[in-house]
C-alpha atoms as a PDB file:
ATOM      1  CA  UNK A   1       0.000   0.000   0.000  1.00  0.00           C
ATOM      2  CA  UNK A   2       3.136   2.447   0.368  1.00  0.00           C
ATOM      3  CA  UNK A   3       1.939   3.236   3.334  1.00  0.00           C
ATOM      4  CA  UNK A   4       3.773   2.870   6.816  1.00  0.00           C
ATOM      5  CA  UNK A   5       1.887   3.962  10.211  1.00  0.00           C
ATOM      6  CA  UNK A   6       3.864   4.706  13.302  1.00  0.00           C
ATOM      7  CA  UNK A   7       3.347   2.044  15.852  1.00  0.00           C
ATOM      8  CA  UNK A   8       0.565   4.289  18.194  1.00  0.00           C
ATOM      9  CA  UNK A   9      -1.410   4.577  14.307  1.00  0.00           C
ATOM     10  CA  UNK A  10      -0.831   0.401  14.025  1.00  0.00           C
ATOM     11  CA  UNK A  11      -2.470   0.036  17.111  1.00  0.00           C
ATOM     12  CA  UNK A  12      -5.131   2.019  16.782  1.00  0.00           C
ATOM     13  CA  UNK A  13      -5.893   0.997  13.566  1.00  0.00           C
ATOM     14  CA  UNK A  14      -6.201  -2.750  15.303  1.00  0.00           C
ATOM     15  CA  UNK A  15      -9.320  -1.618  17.631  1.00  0.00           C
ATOM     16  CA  UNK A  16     -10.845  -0.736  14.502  1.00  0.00           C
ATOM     17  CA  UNK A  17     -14.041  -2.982  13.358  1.00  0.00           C
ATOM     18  CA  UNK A  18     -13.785  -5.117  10.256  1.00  0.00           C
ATOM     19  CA  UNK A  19     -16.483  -3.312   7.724  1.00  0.00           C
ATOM     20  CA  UNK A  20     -16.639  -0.092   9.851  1.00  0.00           C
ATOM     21  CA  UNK A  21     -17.640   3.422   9.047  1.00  0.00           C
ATOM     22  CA  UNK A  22     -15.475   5.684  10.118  1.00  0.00           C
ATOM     23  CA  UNK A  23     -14.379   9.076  11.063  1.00  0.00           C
ATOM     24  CA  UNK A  24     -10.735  10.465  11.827  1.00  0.00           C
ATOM     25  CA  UNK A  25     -11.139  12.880  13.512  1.00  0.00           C
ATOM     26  CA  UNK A  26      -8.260  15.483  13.774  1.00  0.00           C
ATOM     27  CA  UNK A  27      -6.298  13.436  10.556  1.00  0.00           C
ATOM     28  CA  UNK A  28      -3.747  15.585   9.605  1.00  0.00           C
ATOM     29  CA  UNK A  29      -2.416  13.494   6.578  1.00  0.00           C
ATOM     30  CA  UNK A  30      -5.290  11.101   6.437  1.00  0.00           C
ATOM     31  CA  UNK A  31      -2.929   8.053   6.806  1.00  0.00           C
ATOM     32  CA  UNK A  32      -4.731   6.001   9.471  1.00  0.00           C
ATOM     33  CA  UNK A  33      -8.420   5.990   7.233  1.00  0.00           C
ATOM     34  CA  UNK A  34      -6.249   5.562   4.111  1.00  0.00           C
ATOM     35  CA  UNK A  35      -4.537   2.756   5.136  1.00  0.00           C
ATOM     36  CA  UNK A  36      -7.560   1.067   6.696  1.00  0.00           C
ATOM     37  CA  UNK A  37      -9.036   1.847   3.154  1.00  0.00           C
ATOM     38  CA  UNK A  38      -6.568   0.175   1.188  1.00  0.00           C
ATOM     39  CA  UNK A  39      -6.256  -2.773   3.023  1.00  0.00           C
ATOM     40  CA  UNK A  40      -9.909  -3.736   2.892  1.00  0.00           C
ATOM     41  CA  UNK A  41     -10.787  -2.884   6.696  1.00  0.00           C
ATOM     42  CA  UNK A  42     -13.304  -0.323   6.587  1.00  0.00           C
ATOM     43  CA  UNK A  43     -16.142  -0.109   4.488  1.00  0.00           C
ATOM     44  CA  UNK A  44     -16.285   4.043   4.461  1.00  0.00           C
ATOM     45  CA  UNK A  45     -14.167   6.640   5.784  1.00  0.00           C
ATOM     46  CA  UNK A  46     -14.346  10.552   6.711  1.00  0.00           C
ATOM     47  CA  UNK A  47     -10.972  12.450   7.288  1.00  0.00           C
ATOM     48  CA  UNK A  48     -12.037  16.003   9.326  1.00  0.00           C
ATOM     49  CA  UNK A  49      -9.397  18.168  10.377  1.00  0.00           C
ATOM     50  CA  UNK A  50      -9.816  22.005  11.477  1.00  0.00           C
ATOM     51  CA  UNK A  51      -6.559  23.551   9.382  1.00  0.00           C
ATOM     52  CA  UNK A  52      -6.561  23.514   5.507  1.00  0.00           C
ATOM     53  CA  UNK A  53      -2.677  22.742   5.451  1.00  0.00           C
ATOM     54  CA  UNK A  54      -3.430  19.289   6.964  1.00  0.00           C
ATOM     55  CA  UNK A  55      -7.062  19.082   5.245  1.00  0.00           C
ATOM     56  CA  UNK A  56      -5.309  19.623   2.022  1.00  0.00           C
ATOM     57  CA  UNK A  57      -2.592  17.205   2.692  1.00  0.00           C
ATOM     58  CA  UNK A  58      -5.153  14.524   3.957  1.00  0.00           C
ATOM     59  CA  UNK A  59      -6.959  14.861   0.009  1.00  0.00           C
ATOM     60  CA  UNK A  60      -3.771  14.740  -1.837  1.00  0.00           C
ATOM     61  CA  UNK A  61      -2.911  11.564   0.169  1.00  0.00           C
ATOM     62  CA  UNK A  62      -6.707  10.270  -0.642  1.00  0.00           C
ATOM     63  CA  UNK A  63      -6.105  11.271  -4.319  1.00  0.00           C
ATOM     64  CA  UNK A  64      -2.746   9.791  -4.598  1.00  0.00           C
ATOM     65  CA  UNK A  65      -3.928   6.082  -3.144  1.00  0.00           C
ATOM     66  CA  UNK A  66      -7.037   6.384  -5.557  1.00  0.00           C
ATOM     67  CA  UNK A  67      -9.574   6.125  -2.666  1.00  0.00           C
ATOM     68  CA  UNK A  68     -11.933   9.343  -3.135  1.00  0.00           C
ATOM     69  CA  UNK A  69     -14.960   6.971  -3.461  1.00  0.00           C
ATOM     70  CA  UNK A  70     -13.899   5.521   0.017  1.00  0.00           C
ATOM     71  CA  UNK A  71     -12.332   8.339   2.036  1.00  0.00           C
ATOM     72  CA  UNK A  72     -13.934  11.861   1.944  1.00  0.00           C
ATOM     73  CA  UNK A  73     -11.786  14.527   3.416  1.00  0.00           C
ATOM     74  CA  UNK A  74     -13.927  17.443   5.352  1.00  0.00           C
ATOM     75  CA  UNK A  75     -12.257  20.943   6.943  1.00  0.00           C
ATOM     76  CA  UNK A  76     -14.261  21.487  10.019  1.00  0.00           C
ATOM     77  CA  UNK A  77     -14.029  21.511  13.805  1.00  0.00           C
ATOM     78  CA  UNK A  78     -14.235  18.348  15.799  1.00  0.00           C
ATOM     79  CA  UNK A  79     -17.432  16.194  14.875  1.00  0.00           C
ATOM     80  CA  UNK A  80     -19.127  18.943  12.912  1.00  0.00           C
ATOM     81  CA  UNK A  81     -17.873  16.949  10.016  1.00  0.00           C
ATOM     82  CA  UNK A  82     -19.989  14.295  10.152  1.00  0.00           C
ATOM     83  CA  UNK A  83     -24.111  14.092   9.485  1.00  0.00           C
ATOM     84  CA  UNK A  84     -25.819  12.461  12.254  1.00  0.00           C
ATOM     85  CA  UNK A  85     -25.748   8.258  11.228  1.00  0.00           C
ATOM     86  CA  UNK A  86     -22.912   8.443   8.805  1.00  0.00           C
ATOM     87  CA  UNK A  87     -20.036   6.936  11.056  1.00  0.00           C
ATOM     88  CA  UNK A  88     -19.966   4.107  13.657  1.00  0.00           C
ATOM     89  CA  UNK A  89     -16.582   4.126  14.414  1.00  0.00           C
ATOM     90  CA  UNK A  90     -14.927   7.534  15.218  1.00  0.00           C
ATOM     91  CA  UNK A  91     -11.618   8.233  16.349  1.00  0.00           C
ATOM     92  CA  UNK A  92      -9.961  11.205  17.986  1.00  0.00           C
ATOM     93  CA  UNK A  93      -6.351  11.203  18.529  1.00  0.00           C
ATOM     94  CA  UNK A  94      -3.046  13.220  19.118  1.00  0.00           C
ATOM     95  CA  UNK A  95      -4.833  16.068  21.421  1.00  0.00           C
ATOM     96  CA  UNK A  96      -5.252  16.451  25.178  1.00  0.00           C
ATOM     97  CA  UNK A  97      -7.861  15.399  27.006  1.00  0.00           C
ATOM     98  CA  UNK A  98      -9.881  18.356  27.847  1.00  0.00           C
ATOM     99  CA  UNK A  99     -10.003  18.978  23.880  1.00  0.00           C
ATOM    100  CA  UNK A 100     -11.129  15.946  23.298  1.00  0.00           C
ATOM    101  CA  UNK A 101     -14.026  15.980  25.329  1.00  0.00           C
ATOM    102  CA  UNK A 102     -14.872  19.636  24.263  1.00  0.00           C
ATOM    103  CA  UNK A 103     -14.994  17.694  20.602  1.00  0.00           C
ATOM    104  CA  UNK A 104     -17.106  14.816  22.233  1.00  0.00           C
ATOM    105  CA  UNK A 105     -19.596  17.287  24.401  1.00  0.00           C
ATOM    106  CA  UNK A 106     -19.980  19.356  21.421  1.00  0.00           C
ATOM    107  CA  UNK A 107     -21.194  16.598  18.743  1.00  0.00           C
ATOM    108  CA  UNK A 108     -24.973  16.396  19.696  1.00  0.00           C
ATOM    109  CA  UNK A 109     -26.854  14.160  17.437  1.00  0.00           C
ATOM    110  CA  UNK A 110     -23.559  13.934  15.384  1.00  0.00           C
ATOM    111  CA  UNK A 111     -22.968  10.606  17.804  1.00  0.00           C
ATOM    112  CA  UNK A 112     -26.040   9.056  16.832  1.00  0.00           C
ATOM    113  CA  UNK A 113     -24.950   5.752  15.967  1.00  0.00           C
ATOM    114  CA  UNK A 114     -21.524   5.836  17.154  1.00  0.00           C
ATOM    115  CA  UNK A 115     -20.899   2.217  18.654  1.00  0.00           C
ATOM    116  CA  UNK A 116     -17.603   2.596  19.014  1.00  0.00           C
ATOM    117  CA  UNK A 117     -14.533   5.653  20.079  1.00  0.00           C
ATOM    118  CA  UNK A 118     -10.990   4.997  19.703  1.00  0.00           C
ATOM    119  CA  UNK A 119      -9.220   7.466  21.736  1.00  0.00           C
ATOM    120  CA  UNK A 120      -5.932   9.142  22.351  1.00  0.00           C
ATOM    121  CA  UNK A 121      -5.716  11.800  24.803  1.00  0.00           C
ATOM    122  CA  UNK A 122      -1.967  13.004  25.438  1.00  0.00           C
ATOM    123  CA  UNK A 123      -3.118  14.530  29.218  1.00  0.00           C
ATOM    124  CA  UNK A 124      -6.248  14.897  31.549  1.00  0.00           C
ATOM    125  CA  UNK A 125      -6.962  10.994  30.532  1.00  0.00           C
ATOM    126  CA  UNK A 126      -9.735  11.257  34.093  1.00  0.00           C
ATOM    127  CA  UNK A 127     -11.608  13.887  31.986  1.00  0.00           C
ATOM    128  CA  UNK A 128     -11.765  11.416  28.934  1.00  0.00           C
ATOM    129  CA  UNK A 129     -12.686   8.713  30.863  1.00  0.00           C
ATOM    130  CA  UNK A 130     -15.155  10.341  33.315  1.00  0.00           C
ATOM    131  CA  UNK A 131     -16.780  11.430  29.965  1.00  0.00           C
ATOM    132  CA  UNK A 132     -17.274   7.992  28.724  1.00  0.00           C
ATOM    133  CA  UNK A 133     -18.988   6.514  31.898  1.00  0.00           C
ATOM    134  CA  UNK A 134     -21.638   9.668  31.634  1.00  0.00           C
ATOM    135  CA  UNK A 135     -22.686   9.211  28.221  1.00  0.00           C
ATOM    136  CA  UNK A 136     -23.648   5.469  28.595  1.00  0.00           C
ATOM    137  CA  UNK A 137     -19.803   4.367  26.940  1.00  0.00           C
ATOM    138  CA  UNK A 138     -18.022   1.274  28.690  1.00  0.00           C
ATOM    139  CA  UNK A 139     -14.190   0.881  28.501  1.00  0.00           C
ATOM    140  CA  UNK A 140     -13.485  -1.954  26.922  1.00  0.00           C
ATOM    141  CA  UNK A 141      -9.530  -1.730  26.036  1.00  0.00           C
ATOM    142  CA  UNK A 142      -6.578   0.092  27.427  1.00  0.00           C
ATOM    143  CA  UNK A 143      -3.455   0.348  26.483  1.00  0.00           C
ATOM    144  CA  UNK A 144       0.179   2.117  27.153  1.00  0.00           C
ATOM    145  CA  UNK A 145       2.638   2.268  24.210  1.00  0.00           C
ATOM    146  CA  UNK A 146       6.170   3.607  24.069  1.00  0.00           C
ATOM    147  CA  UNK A 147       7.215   5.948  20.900  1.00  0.00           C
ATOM    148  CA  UNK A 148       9.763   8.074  20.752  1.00  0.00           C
ATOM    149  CA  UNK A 149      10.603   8.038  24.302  1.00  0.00           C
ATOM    150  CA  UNK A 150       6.833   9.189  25.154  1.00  0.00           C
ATOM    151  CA  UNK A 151       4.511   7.223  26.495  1.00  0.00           C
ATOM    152  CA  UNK A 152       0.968   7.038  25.159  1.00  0.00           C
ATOM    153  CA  UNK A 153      -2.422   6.271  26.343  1.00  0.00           C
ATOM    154  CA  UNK A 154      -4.785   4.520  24.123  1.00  0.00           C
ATOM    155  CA  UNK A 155      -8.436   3.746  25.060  1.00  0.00           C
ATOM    156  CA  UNK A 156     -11.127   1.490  23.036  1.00  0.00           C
ATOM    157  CA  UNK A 157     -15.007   1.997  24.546  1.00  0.00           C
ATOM    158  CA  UNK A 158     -18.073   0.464  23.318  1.00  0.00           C
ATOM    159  CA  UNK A 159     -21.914   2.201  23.591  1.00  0.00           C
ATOM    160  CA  UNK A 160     -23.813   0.012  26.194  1.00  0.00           C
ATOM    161  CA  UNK A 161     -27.756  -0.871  24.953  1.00  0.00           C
ATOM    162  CA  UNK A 162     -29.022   1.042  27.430  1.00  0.00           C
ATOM    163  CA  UNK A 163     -28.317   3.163  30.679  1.00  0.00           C
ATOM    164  CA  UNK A 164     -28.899   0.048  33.015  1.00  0.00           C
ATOM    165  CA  UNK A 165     -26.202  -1.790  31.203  1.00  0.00           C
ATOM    166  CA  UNK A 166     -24.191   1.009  30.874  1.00  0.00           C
ATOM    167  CA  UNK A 167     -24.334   1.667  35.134  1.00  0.00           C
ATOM    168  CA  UNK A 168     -23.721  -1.678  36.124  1.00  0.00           C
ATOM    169  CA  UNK A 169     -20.544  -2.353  33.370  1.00  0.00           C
ATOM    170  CA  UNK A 170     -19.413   0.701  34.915  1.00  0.00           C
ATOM    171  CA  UNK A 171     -20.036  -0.205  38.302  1.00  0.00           C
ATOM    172  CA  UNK A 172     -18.032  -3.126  37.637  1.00  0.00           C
ATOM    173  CA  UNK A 173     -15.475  -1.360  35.684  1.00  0.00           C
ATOM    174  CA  UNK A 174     -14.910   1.204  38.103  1.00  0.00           C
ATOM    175  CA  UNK A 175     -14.803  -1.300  41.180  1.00  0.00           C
ATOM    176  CA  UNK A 176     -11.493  -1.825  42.247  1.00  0.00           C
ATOM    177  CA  UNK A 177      -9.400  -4.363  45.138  1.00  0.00           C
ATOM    178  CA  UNK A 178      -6.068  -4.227  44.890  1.00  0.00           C
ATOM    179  CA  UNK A 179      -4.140  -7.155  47.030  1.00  0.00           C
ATOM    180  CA  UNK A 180      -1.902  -6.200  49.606  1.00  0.00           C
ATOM    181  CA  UNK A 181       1.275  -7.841  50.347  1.00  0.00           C
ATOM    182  CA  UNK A 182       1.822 -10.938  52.578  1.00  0.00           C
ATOM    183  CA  UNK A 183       0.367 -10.806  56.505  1.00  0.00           C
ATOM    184  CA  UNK A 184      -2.260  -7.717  55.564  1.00  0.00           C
ATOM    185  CA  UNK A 185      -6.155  -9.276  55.051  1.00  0.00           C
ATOM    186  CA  UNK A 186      -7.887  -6.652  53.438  1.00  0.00           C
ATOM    187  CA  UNK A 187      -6.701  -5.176  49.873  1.00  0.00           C
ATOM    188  CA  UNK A 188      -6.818  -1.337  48.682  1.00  0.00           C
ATOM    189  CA  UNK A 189     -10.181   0.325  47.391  1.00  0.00           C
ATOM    190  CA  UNK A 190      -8.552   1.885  44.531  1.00  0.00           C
ATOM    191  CA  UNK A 191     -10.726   5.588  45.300  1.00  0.00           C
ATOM    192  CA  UNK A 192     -13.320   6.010  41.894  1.00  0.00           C
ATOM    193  CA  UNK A 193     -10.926   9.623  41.054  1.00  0.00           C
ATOM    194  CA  UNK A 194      -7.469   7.564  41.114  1.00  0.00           C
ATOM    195  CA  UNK A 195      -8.756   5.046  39.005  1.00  0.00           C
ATOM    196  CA  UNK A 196     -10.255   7.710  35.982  1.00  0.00           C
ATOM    197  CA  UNK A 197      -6.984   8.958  35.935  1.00  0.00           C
ATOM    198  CA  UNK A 198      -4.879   5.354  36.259  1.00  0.00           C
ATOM    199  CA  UNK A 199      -7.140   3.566  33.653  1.00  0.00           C
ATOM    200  CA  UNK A 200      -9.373   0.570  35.265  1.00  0.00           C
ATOM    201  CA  UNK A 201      -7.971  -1.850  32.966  1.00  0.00           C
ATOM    202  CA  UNK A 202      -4.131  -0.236  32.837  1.00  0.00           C
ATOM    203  CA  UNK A 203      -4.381  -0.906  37.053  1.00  0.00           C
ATOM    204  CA  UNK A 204      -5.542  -4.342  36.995  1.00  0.00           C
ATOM    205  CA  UNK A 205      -3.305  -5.309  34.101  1.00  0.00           C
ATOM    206  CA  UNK A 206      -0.057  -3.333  35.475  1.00  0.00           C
ATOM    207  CA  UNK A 207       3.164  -4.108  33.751  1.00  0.00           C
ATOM    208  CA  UNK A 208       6.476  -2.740  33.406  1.00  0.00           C
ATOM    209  CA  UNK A 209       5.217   0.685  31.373  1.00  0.00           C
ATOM    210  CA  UNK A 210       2.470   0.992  33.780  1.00  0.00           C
ATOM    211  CA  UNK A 211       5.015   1.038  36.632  1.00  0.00           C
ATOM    212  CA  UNK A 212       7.305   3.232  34.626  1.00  0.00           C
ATOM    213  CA  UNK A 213       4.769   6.003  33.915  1.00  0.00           C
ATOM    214  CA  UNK A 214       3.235   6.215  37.270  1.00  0.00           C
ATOM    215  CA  UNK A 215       6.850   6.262  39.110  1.00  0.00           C
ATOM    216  CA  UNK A 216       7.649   8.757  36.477  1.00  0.00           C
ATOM    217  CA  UNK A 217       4.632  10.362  37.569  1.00  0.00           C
ATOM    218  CA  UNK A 218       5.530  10.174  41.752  1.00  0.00           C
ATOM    219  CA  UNK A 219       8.605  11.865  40.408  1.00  0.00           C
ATOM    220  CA  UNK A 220       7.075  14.811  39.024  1.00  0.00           C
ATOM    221  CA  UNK A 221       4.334  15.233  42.285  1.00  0.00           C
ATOM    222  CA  UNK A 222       7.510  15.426  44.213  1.00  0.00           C
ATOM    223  CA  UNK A 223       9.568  18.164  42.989  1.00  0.00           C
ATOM    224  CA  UNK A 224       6.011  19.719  43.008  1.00  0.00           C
ATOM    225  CA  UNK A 225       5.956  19.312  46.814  1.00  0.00           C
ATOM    226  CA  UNK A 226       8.695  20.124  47.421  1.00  0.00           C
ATOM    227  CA  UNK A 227       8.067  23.868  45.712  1.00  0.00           C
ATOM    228  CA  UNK A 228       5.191  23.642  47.548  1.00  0.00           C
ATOM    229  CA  UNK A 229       6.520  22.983  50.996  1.00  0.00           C
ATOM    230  CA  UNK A 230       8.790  26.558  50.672  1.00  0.00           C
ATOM    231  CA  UNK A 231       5.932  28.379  51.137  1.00  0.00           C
ATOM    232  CA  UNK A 232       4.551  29.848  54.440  1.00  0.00           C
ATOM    233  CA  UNK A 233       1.111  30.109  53.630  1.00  0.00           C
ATOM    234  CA  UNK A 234      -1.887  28.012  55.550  1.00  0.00           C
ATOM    235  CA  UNK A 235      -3.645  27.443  51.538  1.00  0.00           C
ATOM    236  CA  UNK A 236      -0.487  26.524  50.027  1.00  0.00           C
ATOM    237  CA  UNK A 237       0.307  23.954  53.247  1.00  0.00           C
ATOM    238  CA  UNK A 238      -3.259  22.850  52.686  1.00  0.00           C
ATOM    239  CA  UNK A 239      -2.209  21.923  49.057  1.00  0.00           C
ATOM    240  CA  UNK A 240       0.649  20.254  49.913  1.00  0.00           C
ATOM    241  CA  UNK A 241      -1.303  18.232  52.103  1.00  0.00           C
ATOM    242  CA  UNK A 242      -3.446  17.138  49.364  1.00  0.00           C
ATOM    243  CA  UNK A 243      -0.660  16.411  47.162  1.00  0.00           C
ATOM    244  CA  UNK A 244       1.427  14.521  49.440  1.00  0.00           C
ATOM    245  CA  UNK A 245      -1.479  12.245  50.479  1.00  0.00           C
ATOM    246  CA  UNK A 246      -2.263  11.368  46.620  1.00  0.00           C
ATOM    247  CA  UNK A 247       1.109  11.022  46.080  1.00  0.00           C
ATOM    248  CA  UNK A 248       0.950   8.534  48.706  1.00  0.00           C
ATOM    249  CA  UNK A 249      -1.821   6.797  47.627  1.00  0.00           C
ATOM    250  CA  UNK A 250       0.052   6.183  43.991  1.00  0.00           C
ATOM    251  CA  UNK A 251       3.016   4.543  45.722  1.00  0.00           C
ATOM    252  CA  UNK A 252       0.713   2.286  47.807  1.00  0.00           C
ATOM    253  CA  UNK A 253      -0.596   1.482  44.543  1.00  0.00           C
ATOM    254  CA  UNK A 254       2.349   0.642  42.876  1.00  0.00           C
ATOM    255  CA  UNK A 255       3.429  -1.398  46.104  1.00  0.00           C
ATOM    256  CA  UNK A 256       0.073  -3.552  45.443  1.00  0.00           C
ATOM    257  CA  UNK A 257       0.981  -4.216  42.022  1.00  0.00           C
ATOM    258  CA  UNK A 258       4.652  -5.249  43.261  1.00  0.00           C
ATOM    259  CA  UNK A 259       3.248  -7.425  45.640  1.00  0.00           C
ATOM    260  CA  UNK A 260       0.436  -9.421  43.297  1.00  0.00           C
ATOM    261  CA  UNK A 261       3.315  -9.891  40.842  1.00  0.00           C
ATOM    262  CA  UNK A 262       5.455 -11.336  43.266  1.00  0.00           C
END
């Protein structure tokens, strides 16, 4: 196909549905509906992007792999591309979190349909997540993957049938007992906020990138405690409070996940 995707597009391009119709959303070059074109994956594509340079980019890649009866390029923002019903498969990628759901909140009936969201968000993964479990959306992949020594989140979720479903997945999902280490009975209630921004499935699963990220992320909290802690003020010792205690709670995470490997 001429066409090589970096390995976050490869994966990405796996949680995709054989015979989908789908929608890029933020494409820049169009590669990831273009390759899922040529190779017989999807059934229909839309490539949206906001700028012209990358919308005009995205049809000259289109034109050049002789898919414009496939893959229709659109300049607009976020899901405005789309006509309510037209995609069941949309993916939003390469953009924080908060953007993303601005994209998401702002699609109205554009989502009608919509069975399935591959997402990407590069920070504020909570907000993305949080999103999904009030709009009736159930996790059902996670995954971390290393590129270009970043490390990216990438999340799969599937529309329940209806809002009972969708609670009690959820409810499931979002219900977490971490074991403790030898000589302590009870495990750790992984606390609902901690878990929207670990991943439900990225905790249970762990693994060496899991570990990696989140001590990278201890690492960070401290040198912003320690900033903190130079202060003389009662809000900012208030704050460091809060900080130190989450901080906290991530190693005694981390320690579970040490302990249920062992």
């Amino acid at each position: 196909m001429g066409i090589r995707l970096s390995a976050r597009l490869a994966a990405l391009a796996d949680w995709v549905p054989e015979g989908a119709r789908f929608a890029d959303i933020g494409t820049d070059h169009a590669l990831l509906p273009v390759y899922l074109a040529a190779s017989g994956k999807i059934a229909y594509a839309v490539a949206g992007d906001v700028h012209a340079g990358p919308a005009e980019a995205a049809r000259r890649q289109v034109a050049d792999a002789r898919l414009e009866e496939i893959v229709f390029v659109r300049q607009g923002d976020g899901l405005s591309v789309l006509s309510p019903g037209e995609a069941d498969t949309v993916c939003i990628a390469g953009m924080g979190g908060s953007l993303i759901v601005r994209i998401l909140e702002s699609a109205g009936d554009r989502l009608e349909g919509v069975r399935t969201l591959i997402l990407s968000p590069h920070v504020a993964e909570d907000q993305v997540r949080r999103w999904l479990r009030e709009h009736g959306y159930v996790l059902d992949a996670e995954r971390l993957l290393e590129e270009g020594g970043e490390i990216y989140t990438l999340l799969r979720a599937v529309k329940a049938p209806d809002e009972k479903e969708a609670a009690e997945r959820n409810g499931e999902l979002y219900d977490i007992q971490l074991p403790r280490g030898k000589g302590q009975d009870e495990g750790l209630k992984l606390p609902e906020p901690l878990a929207y921004e670990m991943g439900p499935l990225l905790v249970r699963e762990g693994g060496e990138l899991f570990r990696r990220k989140w001590t990278e992320e201890i690492g960070k909290r401290e040198q912003i405690l320690a900033r903190l802690r130079l202060s003389d003020s009662p809000e900012t010792a208030e704050k460091a409070r809060e900080w130190e205690a989450k901080t906290e709670l991530l190693r005694e995470v981390l320690a579970c996940l040490h302990a249920e490997k062992r």
